[in-house]
N, C-alpha and C. Protein backbone atom coordinates (compact mmCIF):
# COMPACT_ATOMS: atom_id res chain seq x y z
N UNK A 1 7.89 10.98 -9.76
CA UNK A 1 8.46 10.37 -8.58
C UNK A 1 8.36 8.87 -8.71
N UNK A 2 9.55 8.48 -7.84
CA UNK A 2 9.45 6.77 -8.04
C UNK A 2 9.26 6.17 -6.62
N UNK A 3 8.75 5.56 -6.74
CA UNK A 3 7.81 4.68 -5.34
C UNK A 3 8.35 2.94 -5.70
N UNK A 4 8.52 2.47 -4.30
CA UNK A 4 8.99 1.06 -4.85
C UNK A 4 8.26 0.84 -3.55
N UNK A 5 7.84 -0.83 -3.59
CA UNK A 5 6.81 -1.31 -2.66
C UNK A 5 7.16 -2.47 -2.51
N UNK A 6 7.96 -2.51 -1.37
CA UNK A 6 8.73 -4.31 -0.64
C UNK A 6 8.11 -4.86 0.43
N UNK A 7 7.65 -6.18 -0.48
CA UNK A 7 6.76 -6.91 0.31
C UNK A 7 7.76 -8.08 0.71
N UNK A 8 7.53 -8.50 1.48
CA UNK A 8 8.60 -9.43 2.60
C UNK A 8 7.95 -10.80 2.82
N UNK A 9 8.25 -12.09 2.57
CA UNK A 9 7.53 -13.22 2.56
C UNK A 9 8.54 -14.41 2.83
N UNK A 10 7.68 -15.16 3.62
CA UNK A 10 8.12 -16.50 4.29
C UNK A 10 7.50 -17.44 4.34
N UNK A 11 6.89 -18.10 3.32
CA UNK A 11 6.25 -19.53 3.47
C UNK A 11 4.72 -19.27 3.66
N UNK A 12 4.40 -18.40 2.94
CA UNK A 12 2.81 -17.89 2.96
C UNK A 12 2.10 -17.85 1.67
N UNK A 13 2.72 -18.02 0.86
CA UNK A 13 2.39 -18.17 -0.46
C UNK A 13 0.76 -17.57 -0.75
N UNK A 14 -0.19 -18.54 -0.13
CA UNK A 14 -1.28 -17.98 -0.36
C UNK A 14 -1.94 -16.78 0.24
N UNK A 15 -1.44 -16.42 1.13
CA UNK A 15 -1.66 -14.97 1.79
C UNK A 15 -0.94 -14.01 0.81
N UNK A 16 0.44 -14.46 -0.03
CA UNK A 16 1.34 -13.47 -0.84
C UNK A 16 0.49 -13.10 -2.11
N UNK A 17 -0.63 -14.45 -2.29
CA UNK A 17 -1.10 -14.27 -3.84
C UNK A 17 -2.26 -13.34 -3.16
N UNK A 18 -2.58 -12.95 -1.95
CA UNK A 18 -3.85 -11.92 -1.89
C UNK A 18 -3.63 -10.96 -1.79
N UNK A 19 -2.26 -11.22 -1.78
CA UNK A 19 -1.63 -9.54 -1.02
C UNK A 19 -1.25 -8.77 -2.50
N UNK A 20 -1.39 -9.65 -3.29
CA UNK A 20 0.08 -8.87 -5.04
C UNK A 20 -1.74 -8.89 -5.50
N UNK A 21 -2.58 -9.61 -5.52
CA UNK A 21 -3.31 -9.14 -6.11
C UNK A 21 -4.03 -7.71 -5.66
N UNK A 22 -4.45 -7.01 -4.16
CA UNK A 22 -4.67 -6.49 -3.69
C UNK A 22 -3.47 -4.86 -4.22
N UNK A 23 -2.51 -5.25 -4.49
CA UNK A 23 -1.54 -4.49 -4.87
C UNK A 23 -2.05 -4.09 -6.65
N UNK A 24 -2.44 -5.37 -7.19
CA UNK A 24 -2.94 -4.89 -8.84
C UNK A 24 -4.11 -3.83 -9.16
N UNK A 25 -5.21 -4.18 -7.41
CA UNK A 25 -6.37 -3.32 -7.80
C UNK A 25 -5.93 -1.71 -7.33
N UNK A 26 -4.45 -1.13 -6.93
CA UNK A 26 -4.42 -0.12 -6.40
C UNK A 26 -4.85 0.96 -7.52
N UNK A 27 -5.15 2.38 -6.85
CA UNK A 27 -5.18 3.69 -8.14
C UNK A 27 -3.70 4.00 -8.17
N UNK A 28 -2.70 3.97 -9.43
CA UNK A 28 -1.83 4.77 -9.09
C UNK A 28 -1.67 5.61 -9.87
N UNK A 29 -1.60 7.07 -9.76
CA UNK A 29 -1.94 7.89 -10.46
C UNK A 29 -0.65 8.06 -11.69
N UNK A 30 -0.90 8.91 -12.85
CA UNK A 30 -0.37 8.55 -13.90
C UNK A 30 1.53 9.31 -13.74
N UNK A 31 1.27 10.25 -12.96
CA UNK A 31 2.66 10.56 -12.99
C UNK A 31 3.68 9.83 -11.96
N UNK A 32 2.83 8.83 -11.28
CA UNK A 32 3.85 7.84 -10.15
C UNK A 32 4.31 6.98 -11.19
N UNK A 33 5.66 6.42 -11.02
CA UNK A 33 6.29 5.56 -11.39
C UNK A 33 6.37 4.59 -10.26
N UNK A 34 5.89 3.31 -10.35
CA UNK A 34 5.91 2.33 -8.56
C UNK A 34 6.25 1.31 -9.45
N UNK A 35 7.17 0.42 -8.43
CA UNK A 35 7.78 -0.99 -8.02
C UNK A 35 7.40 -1.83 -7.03
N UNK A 36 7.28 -3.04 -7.42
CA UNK A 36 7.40 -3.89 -6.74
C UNK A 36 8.12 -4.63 -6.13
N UNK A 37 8.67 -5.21 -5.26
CA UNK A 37 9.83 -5.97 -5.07
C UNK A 37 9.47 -7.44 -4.15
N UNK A 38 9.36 -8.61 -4.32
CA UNK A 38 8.65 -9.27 -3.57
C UNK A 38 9.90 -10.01 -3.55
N UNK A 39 10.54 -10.13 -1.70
CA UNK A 39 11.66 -10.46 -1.28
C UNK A 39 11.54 -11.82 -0.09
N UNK A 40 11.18 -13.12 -0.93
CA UNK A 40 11.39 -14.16 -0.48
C UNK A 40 12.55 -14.80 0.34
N UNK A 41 11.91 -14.93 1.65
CA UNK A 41 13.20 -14.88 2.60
C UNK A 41 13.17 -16.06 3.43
N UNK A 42 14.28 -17.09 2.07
CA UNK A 42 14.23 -18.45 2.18
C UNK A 42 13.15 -18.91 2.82
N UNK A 43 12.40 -19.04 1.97
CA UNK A 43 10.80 -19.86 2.09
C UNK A 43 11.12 -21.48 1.25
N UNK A 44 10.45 -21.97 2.09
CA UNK A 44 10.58 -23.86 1.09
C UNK A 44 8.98 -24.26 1.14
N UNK A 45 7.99 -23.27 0.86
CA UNK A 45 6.57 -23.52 0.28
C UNK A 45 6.91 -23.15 -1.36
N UNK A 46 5.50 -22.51 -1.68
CA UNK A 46 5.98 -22.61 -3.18
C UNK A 46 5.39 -21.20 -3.65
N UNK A 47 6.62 -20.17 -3.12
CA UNK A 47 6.10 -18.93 -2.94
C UNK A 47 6.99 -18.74 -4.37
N UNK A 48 8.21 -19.11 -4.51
CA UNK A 48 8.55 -18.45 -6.16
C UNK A 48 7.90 -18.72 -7.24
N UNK A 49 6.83 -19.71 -6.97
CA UNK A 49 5.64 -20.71 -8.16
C UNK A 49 4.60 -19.45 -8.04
N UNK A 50 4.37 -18.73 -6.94
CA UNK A 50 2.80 -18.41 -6.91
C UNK A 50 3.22 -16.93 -7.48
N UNK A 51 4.39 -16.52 -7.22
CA UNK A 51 5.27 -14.69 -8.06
C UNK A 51 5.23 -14.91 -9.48
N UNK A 52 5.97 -16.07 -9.83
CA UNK A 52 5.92 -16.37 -11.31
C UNK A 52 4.83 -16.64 -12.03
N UNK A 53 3.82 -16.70 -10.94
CA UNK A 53 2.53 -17.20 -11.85
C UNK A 53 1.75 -16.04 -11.58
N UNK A 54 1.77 -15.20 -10.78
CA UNK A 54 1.37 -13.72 -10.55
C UNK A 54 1.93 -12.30 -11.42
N UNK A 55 3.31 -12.83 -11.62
CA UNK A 55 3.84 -11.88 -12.51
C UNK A 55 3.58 -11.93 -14.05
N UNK A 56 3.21 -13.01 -14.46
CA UNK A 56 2.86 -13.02 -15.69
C UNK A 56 1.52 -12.06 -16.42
N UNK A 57 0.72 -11.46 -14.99
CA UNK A 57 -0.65 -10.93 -15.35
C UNK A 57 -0.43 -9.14 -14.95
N UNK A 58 0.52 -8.85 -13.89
CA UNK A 58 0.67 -8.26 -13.06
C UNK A 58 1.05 -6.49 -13.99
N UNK A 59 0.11 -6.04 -13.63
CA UNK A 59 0.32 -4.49 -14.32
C UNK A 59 1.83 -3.49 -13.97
N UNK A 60 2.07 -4.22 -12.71
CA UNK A 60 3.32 -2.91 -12.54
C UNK A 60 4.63 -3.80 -13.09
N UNK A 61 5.22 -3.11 -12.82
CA UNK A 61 6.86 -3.61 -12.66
C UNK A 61 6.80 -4.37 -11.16
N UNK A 62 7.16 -5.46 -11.69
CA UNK A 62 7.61 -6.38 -10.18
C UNK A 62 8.74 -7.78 -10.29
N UNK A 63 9.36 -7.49 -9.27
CA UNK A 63 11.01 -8.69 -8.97
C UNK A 63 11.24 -9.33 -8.21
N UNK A 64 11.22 -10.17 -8.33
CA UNK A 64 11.19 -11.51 -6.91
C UNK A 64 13.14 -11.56 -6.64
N UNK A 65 13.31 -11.46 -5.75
CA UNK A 65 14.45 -11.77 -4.63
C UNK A 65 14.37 -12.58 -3.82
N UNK A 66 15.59 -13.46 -3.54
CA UNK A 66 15.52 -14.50 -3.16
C UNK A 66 16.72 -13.99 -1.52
N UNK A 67 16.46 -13.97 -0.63
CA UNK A 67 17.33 -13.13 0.58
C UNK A 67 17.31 -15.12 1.42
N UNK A 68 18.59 -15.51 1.49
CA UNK A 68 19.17 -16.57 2.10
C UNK A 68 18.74 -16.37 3.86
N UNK A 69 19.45 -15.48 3.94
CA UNK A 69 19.42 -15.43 5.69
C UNK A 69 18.02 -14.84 6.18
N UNK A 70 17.43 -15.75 7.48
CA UNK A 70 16.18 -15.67 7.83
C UNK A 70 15.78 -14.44 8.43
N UNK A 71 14.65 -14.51 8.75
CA UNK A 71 14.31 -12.80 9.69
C UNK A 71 14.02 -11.91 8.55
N UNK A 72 13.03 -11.12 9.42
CA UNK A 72 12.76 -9.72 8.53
C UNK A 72 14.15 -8.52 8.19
N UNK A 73 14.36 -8.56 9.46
CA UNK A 73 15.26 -7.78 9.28
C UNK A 73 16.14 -7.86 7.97
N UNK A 74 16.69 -9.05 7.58
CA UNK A 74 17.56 -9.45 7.03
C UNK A 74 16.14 -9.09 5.44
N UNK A 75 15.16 -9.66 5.55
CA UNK A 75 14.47 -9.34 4.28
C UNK A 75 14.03 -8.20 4.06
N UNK A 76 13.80 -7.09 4.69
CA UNK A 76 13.69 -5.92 4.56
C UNK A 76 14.68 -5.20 4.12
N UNK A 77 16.06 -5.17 4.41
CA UNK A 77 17.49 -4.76 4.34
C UNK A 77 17.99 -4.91 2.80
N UNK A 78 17.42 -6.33 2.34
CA UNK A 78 17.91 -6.74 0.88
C UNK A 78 16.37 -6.00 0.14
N UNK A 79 15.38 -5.88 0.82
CA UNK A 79 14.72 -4.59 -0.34
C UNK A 79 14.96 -3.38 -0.41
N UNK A 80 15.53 -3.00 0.53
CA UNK A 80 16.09 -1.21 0.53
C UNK A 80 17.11 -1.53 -0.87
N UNK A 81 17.97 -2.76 -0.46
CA UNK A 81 19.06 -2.77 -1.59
C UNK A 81 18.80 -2.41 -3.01
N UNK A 82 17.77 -3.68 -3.01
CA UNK A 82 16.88 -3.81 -4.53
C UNK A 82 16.09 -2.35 -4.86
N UNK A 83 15.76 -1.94 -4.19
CA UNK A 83 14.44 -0.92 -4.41
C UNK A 83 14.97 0.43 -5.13
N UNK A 84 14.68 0.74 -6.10
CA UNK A 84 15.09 2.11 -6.79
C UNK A 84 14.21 3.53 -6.52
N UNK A 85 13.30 3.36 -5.80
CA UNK A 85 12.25 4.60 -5.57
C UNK A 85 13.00 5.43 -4.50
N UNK A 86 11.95 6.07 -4.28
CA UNK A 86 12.34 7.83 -3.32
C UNK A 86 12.16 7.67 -2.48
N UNK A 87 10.79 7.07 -2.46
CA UNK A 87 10.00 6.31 -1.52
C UNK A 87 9.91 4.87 -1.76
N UNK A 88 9.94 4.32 -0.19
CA UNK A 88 9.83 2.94 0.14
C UNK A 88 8.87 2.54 0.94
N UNK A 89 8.13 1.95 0.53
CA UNK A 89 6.62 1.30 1.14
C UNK A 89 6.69 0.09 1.60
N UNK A 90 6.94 -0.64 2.93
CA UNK A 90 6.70 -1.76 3.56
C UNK A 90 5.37 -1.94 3.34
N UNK A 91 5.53 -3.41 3.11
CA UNK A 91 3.96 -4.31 3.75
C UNK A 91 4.45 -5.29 3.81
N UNK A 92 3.47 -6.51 4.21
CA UNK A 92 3.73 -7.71 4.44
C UNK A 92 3.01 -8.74 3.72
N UNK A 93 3.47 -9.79 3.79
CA UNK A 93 2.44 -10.82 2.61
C UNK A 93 0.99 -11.48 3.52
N UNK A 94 1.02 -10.80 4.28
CA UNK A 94 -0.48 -10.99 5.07
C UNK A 94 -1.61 -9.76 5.36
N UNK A 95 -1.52 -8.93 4.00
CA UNK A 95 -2.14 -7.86 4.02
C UNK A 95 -2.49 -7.37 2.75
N UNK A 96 -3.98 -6.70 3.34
CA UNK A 96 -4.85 -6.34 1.81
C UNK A 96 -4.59 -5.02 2.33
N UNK A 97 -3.82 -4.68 1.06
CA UNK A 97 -3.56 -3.03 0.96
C UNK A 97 -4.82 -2.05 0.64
N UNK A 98 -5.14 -0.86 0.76
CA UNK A 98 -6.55 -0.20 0.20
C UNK A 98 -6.18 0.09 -0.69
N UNK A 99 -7.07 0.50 -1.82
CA UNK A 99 -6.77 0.69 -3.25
C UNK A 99 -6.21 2.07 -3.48
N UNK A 100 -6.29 2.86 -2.46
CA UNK A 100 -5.46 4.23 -2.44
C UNK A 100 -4.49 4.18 -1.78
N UNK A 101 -3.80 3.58 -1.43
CA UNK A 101 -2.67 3.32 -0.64
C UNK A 101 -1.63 4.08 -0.87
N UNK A 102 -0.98 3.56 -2.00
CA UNK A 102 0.09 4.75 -2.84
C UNK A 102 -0.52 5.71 -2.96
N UNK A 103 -1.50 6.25 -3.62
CA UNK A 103 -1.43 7.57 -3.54
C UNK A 103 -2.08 8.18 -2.48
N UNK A 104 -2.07 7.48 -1.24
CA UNK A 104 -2.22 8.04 -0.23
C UNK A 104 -0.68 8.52 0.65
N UNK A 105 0.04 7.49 0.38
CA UNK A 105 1.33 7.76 0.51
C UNK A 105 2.47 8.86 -0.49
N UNK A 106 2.21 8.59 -1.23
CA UNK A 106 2.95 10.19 -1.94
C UNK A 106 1.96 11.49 -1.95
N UNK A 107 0.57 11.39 -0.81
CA UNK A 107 -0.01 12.90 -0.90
C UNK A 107 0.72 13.38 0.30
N UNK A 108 1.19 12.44 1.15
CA UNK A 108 1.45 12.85 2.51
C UNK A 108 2.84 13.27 2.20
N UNK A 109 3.52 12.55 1.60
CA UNK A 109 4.64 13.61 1.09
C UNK A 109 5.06 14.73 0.63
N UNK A 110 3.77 14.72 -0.66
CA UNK A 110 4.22 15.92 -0.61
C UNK A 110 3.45 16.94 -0.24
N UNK A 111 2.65 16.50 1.12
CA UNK A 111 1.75 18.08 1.61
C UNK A 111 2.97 18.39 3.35
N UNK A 112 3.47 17.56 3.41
CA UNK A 112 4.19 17.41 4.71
C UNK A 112 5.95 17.37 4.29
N UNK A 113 6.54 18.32 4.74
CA UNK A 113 7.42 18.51 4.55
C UNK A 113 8.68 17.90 5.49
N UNK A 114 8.00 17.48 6.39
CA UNK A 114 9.01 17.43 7.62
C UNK A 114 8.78 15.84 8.37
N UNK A 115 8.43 15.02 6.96
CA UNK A 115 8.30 13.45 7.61
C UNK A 115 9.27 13.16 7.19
N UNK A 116 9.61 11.78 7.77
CA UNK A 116 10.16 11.18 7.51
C UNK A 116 9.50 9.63 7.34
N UNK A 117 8.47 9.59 7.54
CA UNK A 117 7.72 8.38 7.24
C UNK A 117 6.24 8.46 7.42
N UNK A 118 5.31 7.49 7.16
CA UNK A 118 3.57 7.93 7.19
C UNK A 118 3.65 6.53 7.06
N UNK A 119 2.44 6.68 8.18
CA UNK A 119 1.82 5.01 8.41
C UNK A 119 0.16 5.08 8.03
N UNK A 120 -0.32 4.38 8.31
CA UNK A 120 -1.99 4.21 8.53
C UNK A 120 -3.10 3.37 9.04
N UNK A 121 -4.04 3.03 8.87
CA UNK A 121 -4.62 2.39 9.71
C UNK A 121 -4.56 0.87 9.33
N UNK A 122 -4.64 0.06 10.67
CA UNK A 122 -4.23 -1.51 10.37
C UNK A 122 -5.27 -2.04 10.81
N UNK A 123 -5.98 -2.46 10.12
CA UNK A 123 -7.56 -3.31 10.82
C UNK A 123 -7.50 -4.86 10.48
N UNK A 124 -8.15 -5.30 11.20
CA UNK A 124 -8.09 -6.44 10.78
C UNK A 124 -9.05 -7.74 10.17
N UNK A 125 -8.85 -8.56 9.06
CA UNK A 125 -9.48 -9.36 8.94
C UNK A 125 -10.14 -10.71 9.82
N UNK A 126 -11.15 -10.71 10.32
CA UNK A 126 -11.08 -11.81 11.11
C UNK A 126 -11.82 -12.67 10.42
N UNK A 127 -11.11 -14.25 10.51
CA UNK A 127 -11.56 -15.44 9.72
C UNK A 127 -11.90 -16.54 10.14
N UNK A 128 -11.86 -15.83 12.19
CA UNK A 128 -13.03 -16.69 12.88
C UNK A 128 -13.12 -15.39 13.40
N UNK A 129 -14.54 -15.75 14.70
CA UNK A 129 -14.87 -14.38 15.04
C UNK A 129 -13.53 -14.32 16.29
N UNK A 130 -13.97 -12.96 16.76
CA UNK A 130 -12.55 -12.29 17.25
C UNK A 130 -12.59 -12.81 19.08
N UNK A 131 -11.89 -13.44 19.51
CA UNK A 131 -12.34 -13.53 21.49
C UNK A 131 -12.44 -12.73 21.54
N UNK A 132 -13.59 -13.18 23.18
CA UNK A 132 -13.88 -11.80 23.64
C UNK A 132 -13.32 -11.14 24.55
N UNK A 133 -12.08 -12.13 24.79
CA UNK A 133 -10.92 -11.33 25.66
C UNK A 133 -10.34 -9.99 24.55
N UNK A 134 -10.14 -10.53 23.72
CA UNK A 134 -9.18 -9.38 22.67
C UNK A 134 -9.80 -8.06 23.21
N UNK A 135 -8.76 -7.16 23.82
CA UNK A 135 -9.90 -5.43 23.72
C UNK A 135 -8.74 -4.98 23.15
N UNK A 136 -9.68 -3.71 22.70
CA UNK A 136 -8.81 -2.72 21.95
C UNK A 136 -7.25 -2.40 22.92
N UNK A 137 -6.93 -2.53 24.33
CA UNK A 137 -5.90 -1.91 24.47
C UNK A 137 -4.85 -3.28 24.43
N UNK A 138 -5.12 -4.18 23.70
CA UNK A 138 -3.96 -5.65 23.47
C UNK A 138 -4.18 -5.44 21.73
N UNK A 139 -4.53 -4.57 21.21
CA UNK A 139 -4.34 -4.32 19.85
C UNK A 139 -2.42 -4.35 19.11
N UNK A 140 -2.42 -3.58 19.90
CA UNK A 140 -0.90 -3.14 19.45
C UNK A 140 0.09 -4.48 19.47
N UNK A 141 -0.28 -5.21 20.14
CA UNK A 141 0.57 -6.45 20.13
C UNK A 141 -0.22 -7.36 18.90
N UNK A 142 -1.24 -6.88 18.08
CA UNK A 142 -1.13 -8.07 17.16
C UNK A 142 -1.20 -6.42 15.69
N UNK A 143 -0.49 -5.70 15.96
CA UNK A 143 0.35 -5.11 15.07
C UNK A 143 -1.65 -4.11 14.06
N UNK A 144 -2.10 -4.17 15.03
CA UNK A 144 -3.06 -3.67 14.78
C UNK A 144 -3.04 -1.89 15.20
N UNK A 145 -3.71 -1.32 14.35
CA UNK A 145 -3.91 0.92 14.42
C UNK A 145 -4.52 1.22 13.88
N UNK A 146 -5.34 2.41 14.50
CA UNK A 146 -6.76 2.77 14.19
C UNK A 146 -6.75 4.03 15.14
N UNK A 147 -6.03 5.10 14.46
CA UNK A 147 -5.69 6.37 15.37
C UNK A 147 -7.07 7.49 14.26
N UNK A 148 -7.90 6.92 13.59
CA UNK A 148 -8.94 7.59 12.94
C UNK A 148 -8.87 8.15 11.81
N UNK A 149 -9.25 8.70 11.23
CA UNK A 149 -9.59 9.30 10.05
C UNK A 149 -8.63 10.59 9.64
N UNK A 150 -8.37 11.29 10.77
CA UNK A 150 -7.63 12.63 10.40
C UNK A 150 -5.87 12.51 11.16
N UNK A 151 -5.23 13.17 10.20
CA UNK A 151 -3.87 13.04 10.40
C UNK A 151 -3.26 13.69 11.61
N UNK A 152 -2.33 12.71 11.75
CA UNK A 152 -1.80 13.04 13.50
C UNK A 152 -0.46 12.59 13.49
N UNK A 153 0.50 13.19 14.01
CA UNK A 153 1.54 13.42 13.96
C UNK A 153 1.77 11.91 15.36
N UNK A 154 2.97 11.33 15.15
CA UNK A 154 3.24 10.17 16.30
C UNK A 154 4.67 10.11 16.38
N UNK A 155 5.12 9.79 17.76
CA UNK A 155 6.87 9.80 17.60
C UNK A 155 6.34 7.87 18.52
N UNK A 156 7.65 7.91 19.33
CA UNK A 156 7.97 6.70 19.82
C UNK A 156 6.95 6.34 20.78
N UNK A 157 7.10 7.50 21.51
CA UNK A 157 6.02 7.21 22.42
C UNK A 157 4.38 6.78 22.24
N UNK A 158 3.89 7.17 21.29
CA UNK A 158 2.63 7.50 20.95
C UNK A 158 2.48 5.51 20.86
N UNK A 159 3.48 4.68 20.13
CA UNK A 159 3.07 3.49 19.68
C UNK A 159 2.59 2.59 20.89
């Protein structure tokens, strides 16, 4: 099976170099075939300097795209384009992936027949400490989930 993994970036460069490295320490097991696709979406930092200098070390297959028009939307859209896998794995360039990630994502595939997508838990790094206004039920607005350990089915409502 082929797995492709589009990461979406805008002027973050150094959050992108934690995120592709975080992507190098993954397990991916020997019969996955995975991609990278790191889809720069018109950034004017020096995010095609920090891919090119990342790709030179970088164990998987990975392709920098350059997407003109701003917004995710628009950078997400040109990685479906690019992306050759079965499966398509969003993340963002402000995130440390777990080292099982992928193959946490193609077990759920193929033990579940009737998805159409699998998410997981989003915790967060904090790099000051956290206010003490923040409570868990204003989570969801900073794109934060933590529905536990065992698998659970979610539609629209649930988010």
């Amino acid at each position: 099976m082929k797995l492709s993994v589009v990461v979406c970036s805008f002027n973050r460069s150094e959050s992108l170099r934690r995120m592709l490295k975080s992507l190098q320490e993954m397990v991916i097991p020997d019969y996955l075939s995975c991609e990278v696709i790191v889809v720069d979406n018109n950034s004017d930092d020096d995010t095609r300097l920090v891919f090119e200098e990342v790709q030179k070390h970088f164990k998987l297959k990975i392709r920098y795209v350059f997407e003109n028009k701003k917004g995710l939307s628009h950078a997400r859209n040109r990685g479906v384009k690019e992306a050759g896998g079965e499966i398509i794995a969003f993340t963002d360039d402000d995130v440390i992936v777990d080292k099982h990630w992928i193959k946490n994502i193609d077990k759920a595939f193929k033990e579940y027949d009737d998805i159409a997508c699998v998410g997981g838990k989003i915790l967060p790094i904090w790099e000051i400490p956290k206010p003490k206004w923040l409570k868990p039920d204003l989570y969801g607005y900073l794109a934060l989930l933590d529905k536990g350990d065992t698998v659970a089915y979610m539609d629209a409502l649930d988010i």
